[in-house]
C-alpha atoms as a PDB file:
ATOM      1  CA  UNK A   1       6.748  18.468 -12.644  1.00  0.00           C
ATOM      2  CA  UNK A   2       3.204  17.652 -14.613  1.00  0.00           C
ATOM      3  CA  UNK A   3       0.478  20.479 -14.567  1.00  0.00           C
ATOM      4  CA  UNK A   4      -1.527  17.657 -12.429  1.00  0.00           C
ATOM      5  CA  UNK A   5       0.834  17.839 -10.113  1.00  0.00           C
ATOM      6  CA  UNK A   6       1.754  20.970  -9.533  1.00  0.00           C
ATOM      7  CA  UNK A   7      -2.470  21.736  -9.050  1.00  0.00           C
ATOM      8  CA  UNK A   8      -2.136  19.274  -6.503  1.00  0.00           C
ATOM      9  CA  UNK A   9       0.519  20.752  -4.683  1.00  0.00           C
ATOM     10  CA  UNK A  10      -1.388  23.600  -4.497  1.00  0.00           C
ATOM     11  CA  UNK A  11      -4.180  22.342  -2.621  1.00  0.00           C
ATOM     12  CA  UNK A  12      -1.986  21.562  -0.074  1.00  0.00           C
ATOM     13  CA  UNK A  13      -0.609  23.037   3.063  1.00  0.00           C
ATOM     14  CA  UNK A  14       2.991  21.977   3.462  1.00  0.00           C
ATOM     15  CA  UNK A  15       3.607  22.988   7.064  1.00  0.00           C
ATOM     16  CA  UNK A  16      -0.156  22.316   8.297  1.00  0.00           C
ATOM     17  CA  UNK A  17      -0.472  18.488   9.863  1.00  0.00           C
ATOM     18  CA  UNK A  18      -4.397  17.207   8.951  1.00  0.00           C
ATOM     19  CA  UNK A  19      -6.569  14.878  10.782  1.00  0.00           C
ATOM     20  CA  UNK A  20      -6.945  11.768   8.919  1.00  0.00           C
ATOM     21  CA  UNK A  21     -10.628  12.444   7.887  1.00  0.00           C
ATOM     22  CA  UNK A  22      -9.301  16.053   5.941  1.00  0.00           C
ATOM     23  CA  UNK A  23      -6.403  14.372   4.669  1.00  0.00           C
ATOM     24  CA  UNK A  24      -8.176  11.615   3.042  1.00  0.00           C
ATOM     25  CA  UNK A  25     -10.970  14.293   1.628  1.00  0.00           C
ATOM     26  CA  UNK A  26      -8.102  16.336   0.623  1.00  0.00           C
ATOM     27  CA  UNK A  27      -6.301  13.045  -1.569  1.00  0.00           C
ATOM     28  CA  UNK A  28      -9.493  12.698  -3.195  1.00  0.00           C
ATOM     29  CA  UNK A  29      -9.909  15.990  -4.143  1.00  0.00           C
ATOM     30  CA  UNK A  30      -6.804  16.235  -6.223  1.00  0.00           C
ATOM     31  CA  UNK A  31      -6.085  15.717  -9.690  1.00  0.00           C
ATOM     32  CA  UNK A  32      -5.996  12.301 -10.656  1.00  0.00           C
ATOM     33  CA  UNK A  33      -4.171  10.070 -12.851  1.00  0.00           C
ATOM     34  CA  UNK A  34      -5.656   7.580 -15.939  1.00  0.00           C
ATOM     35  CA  UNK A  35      -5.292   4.896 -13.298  1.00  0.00           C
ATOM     36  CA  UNK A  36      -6.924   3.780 -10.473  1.00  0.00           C
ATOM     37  CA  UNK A  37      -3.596   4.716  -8.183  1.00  0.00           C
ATOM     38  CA  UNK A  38      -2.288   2.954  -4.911  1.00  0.00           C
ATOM     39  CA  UNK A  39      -2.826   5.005  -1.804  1.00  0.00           C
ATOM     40  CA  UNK A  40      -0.008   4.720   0.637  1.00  0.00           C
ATOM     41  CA  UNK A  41       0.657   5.323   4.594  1.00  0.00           C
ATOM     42  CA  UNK A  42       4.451   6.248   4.914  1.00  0.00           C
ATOM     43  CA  UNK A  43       5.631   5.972   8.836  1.00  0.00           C
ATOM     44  CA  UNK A  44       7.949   8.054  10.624  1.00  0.00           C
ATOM     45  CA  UNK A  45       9.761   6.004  13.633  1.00  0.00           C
ATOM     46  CA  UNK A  46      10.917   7.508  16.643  1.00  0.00           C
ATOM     47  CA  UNK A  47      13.845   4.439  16.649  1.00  0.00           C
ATOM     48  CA  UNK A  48      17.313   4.137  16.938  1.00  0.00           C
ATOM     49  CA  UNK A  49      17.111   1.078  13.510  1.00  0.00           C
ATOM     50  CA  UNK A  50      20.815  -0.016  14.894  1.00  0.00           C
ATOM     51  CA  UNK A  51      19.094  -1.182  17.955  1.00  0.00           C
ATOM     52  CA  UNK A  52      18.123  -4.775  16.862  1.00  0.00           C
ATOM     53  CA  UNK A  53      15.709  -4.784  20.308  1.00  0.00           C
ATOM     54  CA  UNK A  54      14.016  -2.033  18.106  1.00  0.00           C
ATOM     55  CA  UNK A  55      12.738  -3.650  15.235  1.00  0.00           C
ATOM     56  CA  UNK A  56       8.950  -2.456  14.238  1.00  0.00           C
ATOM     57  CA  UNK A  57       7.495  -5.325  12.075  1.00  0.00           C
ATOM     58  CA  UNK A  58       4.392  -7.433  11.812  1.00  0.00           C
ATOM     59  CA  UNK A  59       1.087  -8.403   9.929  1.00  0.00           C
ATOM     60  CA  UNK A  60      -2.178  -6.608   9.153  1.00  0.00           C
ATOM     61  CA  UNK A  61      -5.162  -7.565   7.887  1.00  0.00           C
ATOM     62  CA  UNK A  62      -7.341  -4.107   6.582  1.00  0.00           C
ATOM     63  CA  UNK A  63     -10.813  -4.747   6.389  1.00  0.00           C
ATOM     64  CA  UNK A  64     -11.282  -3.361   3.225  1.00  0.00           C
ATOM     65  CA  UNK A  65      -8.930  -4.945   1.314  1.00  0.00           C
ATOM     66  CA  UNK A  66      -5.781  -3.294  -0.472  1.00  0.00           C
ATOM     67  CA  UNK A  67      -7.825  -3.098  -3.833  1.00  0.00           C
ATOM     68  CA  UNK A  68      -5.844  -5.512  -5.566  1.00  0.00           C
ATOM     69  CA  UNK A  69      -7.210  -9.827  -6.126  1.00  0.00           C
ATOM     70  CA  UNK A  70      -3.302 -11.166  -4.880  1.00  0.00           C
ATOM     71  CA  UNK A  71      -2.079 -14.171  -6.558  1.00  0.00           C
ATOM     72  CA  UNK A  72      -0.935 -16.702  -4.052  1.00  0.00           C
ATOM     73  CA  UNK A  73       1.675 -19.930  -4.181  1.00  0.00           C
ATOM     74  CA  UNK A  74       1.888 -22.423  -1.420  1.00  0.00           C
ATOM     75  CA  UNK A  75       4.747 -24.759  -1.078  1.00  0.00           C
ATOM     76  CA  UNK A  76       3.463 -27.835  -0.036  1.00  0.00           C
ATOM     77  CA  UNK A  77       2.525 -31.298  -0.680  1.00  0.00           C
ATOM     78  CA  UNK A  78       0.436 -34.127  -0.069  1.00  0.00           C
ATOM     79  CA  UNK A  79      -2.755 -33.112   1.782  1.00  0.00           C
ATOM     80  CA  UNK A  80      -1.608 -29.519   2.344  1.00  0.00           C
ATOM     81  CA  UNK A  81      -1.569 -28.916  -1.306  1.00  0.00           C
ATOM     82  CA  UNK A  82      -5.186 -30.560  -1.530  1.00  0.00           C
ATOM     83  CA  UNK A  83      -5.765 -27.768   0.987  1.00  0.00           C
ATOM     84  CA  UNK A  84      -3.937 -24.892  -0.766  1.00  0.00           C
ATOM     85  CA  UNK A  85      -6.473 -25.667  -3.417  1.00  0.00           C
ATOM     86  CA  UNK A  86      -9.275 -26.238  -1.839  1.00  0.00           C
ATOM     87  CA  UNK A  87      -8.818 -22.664  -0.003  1.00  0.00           C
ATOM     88  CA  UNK A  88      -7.696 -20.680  -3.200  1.00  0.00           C
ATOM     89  CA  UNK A  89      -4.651 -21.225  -3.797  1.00  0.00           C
ATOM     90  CA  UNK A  90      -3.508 -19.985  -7.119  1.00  0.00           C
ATOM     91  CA  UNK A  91      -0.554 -22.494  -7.544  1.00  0.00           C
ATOM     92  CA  UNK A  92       0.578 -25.001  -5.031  1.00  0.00           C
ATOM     93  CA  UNK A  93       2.960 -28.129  -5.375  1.00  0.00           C
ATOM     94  CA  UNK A  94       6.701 -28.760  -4.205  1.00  0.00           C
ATOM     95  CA  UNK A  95       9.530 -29.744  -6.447  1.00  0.00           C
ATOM     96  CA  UNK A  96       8.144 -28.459  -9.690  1.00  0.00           C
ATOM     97  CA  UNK A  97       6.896 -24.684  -8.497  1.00  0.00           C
ATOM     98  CA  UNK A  98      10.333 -24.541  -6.315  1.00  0.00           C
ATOM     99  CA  UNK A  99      12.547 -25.519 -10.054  1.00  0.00           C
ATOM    100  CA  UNK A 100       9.864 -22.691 -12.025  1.00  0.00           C
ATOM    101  CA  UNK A 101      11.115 -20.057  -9.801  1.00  0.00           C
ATOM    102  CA  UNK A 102      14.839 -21.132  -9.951  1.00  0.00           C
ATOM    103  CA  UNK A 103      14.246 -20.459 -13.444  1.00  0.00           C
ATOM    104  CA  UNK A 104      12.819 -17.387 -12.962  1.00  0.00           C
ATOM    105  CA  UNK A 105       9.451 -17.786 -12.873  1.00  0.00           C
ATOM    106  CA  UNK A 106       7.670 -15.409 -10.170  1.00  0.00           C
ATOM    107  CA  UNK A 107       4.043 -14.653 -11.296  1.00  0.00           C
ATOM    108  CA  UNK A 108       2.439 -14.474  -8.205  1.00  0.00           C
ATOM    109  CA  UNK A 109       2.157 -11.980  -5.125  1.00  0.00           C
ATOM    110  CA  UNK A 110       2.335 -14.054  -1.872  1.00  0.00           C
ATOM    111  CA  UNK A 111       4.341 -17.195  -1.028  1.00  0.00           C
ATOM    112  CA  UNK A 112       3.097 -19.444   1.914  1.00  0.00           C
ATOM    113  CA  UNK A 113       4.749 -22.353   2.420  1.00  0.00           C
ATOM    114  CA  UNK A 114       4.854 -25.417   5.055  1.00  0.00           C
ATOM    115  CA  UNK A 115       7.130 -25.853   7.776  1.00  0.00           C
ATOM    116  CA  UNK A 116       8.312 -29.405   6.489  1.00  0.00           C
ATOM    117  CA  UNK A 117       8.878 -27.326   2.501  1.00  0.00           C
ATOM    118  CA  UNK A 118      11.280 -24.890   4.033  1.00  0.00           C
ATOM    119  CA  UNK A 119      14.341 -27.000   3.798  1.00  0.00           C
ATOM    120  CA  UNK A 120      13.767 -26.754   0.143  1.00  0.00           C
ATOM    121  CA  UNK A 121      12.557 -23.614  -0.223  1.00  0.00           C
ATOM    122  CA  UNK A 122      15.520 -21.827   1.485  1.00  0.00           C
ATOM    123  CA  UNK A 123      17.229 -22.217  -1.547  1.00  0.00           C
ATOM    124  CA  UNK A 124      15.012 -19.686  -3.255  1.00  0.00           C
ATOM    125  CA  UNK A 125      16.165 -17.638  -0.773  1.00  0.00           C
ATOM    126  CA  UNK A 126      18.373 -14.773  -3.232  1.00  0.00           C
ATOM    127  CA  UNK A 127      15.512 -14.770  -5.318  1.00  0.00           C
ATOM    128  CA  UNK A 128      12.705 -14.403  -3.060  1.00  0.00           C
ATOM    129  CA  UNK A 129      14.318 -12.329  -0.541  1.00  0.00           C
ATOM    130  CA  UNK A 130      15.422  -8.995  -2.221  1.00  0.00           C
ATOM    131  CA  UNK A 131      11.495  -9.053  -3.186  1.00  0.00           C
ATOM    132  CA  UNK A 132       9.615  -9.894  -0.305  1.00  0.00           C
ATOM    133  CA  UNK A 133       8.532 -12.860  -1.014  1.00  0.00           C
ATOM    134  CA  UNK A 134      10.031 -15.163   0.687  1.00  0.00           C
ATOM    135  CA  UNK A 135       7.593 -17.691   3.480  1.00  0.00           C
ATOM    136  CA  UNK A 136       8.483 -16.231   7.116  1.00  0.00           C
ATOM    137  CA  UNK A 137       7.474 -17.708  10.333  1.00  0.00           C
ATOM    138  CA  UNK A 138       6.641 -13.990  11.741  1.00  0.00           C
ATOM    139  CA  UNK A 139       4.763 -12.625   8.523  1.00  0.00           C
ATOM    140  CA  UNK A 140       2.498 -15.982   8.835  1.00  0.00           C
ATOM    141  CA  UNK A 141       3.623 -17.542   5.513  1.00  0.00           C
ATOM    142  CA  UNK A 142       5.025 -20.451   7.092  1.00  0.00           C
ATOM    143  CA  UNK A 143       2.521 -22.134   8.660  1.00  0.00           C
ATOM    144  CA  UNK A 144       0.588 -25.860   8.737  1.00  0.00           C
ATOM    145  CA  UNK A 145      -2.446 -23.769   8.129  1.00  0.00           C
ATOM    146  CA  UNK A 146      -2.268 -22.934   4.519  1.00  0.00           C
ATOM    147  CA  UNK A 147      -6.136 -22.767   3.995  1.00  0.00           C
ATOM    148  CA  UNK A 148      -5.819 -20.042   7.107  1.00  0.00           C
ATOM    149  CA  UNK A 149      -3.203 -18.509   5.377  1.00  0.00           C
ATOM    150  CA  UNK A 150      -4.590 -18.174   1.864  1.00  0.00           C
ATOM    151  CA  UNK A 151      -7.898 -16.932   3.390  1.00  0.00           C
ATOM    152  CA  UNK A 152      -6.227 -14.163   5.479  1.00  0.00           C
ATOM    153  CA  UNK A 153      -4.099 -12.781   2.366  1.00  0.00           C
ATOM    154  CA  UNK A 154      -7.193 -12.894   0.259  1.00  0.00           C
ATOM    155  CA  UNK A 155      -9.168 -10.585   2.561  1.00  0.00           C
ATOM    156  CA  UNK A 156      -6.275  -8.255   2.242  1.00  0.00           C
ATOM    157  CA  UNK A 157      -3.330  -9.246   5.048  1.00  0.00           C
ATOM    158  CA  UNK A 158      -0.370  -7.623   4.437  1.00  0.00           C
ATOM    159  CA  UNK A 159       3.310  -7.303   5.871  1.00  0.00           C
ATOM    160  CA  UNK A 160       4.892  -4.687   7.462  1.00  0.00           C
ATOM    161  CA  UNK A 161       8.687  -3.831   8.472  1.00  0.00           C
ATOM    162  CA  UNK A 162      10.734  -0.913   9.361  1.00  0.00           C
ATOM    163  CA  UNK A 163      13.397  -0.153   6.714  1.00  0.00           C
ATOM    164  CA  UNK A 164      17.198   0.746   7.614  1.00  0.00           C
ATOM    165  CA  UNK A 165      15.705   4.492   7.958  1.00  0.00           C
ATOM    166  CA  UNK A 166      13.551   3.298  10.654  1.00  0.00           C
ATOM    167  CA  UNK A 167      10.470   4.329   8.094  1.00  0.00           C
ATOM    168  CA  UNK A 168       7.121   1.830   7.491  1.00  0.00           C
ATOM    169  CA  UNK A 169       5.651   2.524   4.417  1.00  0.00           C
ATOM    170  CA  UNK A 170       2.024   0.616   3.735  1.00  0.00           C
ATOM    171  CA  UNK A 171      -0.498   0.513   1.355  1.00  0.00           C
ATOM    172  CA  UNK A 172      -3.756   1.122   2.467  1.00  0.00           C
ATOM    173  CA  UNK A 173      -6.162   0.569  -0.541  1.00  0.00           C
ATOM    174  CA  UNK A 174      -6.916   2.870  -4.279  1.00  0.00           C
ATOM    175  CA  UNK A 175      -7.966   5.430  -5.347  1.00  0.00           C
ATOM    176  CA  UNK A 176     -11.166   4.308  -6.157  1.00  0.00           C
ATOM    177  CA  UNK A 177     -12.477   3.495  -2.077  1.00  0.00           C
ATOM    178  CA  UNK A 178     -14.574   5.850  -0.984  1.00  0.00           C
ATOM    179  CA  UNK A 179     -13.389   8.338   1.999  1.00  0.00           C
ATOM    180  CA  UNK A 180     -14.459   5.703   4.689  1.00  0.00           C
ATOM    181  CA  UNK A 181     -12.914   2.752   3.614  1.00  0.00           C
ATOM    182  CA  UNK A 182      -9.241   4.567   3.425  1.00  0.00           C
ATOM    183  CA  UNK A 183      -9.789   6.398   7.063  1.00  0.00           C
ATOM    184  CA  UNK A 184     -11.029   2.834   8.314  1.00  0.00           C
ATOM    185  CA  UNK A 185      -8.162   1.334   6.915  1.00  0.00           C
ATOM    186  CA  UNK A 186      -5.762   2.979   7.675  1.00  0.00           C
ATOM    187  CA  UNK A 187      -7.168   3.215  11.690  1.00  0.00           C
ATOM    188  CA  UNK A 188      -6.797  -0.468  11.637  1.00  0.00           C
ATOM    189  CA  UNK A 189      -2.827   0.102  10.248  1.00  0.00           C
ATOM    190  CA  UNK A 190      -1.697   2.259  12.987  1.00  0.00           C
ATOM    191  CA  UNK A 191      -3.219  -0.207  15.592  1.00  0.00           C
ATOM    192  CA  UNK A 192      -1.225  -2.388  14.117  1.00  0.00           C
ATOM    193  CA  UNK A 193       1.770  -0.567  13.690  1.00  0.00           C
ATOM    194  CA  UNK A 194       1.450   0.816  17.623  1.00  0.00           C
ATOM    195  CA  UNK A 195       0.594  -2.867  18.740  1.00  0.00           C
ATOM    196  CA  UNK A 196       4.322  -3.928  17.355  1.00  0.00           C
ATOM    197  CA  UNK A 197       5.735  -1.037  19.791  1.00  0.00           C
ATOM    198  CA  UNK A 198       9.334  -2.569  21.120  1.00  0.00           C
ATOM    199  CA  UNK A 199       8.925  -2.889  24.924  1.00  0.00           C
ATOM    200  CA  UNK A 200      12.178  -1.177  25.560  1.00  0.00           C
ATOM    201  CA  UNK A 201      11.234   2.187  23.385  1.00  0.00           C
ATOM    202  CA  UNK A 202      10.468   5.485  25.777  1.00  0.00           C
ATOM    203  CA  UNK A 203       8.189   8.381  24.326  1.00  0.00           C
ATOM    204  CA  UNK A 204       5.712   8.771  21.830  1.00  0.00           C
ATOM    205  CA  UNK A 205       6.596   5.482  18.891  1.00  0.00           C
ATOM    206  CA  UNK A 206       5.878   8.222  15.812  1.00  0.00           C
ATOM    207  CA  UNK A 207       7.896  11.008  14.626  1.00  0.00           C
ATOM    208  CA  UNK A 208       6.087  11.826  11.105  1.00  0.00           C
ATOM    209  CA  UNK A 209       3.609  10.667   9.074  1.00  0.00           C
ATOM    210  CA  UNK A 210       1.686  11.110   5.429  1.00  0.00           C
ATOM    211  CA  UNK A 211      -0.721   9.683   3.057  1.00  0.00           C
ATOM    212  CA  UNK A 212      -0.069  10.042  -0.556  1.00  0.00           C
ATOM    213  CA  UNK A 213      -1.027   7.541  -3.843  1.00  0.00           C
ATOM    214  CA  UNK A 214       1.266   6.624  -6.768  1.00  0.00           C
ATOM    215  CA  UNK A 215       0.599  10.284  -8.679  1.00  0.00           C
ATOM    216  CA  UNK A 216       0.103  12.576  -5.727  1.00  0.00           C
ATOM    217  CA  UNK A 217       2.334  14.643  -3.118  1.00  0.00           C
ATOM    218  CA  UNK A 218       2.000  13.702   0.489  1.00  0.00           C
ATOM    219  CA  UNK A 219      -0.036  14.771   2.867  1.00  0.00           C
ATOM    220  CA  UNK A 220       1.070  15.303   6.677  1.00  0.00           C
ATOM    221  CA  UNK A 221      -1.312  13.684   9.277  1.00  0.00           C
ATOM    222  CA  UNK A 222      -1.428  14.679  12.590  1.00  0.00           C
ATOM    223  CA  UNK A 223       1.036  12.633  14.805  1.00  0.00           C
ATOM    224  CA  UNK A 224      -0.983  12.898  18.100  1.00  0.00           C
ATOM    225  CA  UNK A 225      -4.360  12.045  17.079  1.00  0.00           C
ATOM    226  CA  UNK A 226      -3.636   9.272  15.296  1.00  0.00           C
ATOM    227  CA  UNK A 227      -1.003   7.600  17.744  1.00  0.00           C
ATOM    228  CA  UNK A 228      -3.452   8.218  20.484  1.00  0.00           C
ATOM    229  CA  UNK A 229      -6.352   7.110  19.289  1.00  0.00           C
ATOM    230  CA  UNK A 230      -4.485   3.452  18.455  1.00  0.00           C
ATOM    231  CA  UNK A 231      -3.465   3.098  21.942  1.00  0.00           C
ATOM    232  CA  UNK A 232      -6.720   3.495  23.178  1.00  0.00           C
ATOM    233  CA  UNK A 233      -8.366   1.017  20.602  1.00  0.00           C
ATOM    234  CA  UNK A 234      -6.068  -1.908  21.346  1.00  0.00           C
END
């Protein structure tokens, strides 16, 4: 354990539970690292993850942005691709991007692709999966809107989905955003989360939850508040 770390430890209360504000203060006001680091929301799930009626996933865009300028590929052709372009698109085409990432190419962030591509891109399918990248219908990457869909990644859309441990983990911006942009952030992330509640789940959705970036412990937010607060904002 790094000196850094272990003075950030130390400024924090393991068995105390902080309101987002303090919590966010708190991050700031540790140690940091050479690098502008990720700051992430890690989720908690009151869920049985066997249930398959039970499945927590969906799509959020934060209004601040994640901190990071995502590269984006659309798979498409004709005037969709014209589109893709037109809209930002840092690569789009058919055939020839779908034999570069058979070969292994995969220097971009974001897929999107077409509904009429997806015959041919299901091949990718063991190389795009076990990343997260490939197109899906319910993440909004499959879509005859590409210029939509380009513009809604760009302003910092990202995907969520419960893992086998019935945990969401999120990133919710850097380092570098002030106090405001985090808190605001992450408010809009747990409306999110909350508003892709399974209909069939009783009691309170969250179990646990804490804030940390790439260098730093976590830090426990308070359950209540937070949950709360998202109900009554959707």
């Amino acid at each position: 354990m790094s000196r850094r770390f272990q003075q950030a430890v130390g400024r924090r209360n393991r068995t105390e539970r902080y309101p987002l504000d303090q919590a966010v203060s708190l991050l700031k006001d540790m140690p940091a690292a050479k690098f502008d680091e990720t700051v992430q929301l890690s989720v908690s799930l009151n869920i049985d993850s066997k249930k398959t009626d039970q499945v927590v996933r969906g799509t959020v865009v934060l209004p601040h942005g994640i901190g990071k300028t995502r590269k984006v590929l659309v798979f498409c052709k004709g005037e969709a691709e014209m589109q893709a372009k037109a809209a930002g698109a840092d690569y789009a085409g058919a055939a020839d991007f779908i034999e570069k990432v058979q070969n292994g190419w995969l220097d971009f962030d974001v897929a999107i692709a077409t509904p009429a591509m997806m015959r041919d891109v299901s091949r990718l399918g063991k190389i795009l999966g076990p990343r997260g990248l490939m197109p899906n219908p319910k993440a909004g990457t499959v879509t005859e809107d590409v210029a939509k869909a380009i513009q809604e990644v760009k302003q910092g859309k990202v995907e969520f989905k419960m893992d086998k441990l019935a945990n969401i983990h999120l990133v919710i911006g850097k380092r570098s955003f002030d106090s405001q942009r985090l808190v605001e952030n992450t408010h809009v992330a747990m409306e999110a989360i909350v508003r892709a509640r399974p209909g069939s789940l009783k009691g309170r959705m969250i179990r646990r939850m804490v804030i940390s970036s790439t260098m730093s412990p976590g830090i426990p937010l308070s359950v209540e508040g937070l949950e709360d607060q998202a109900v009554e904002e959707l």
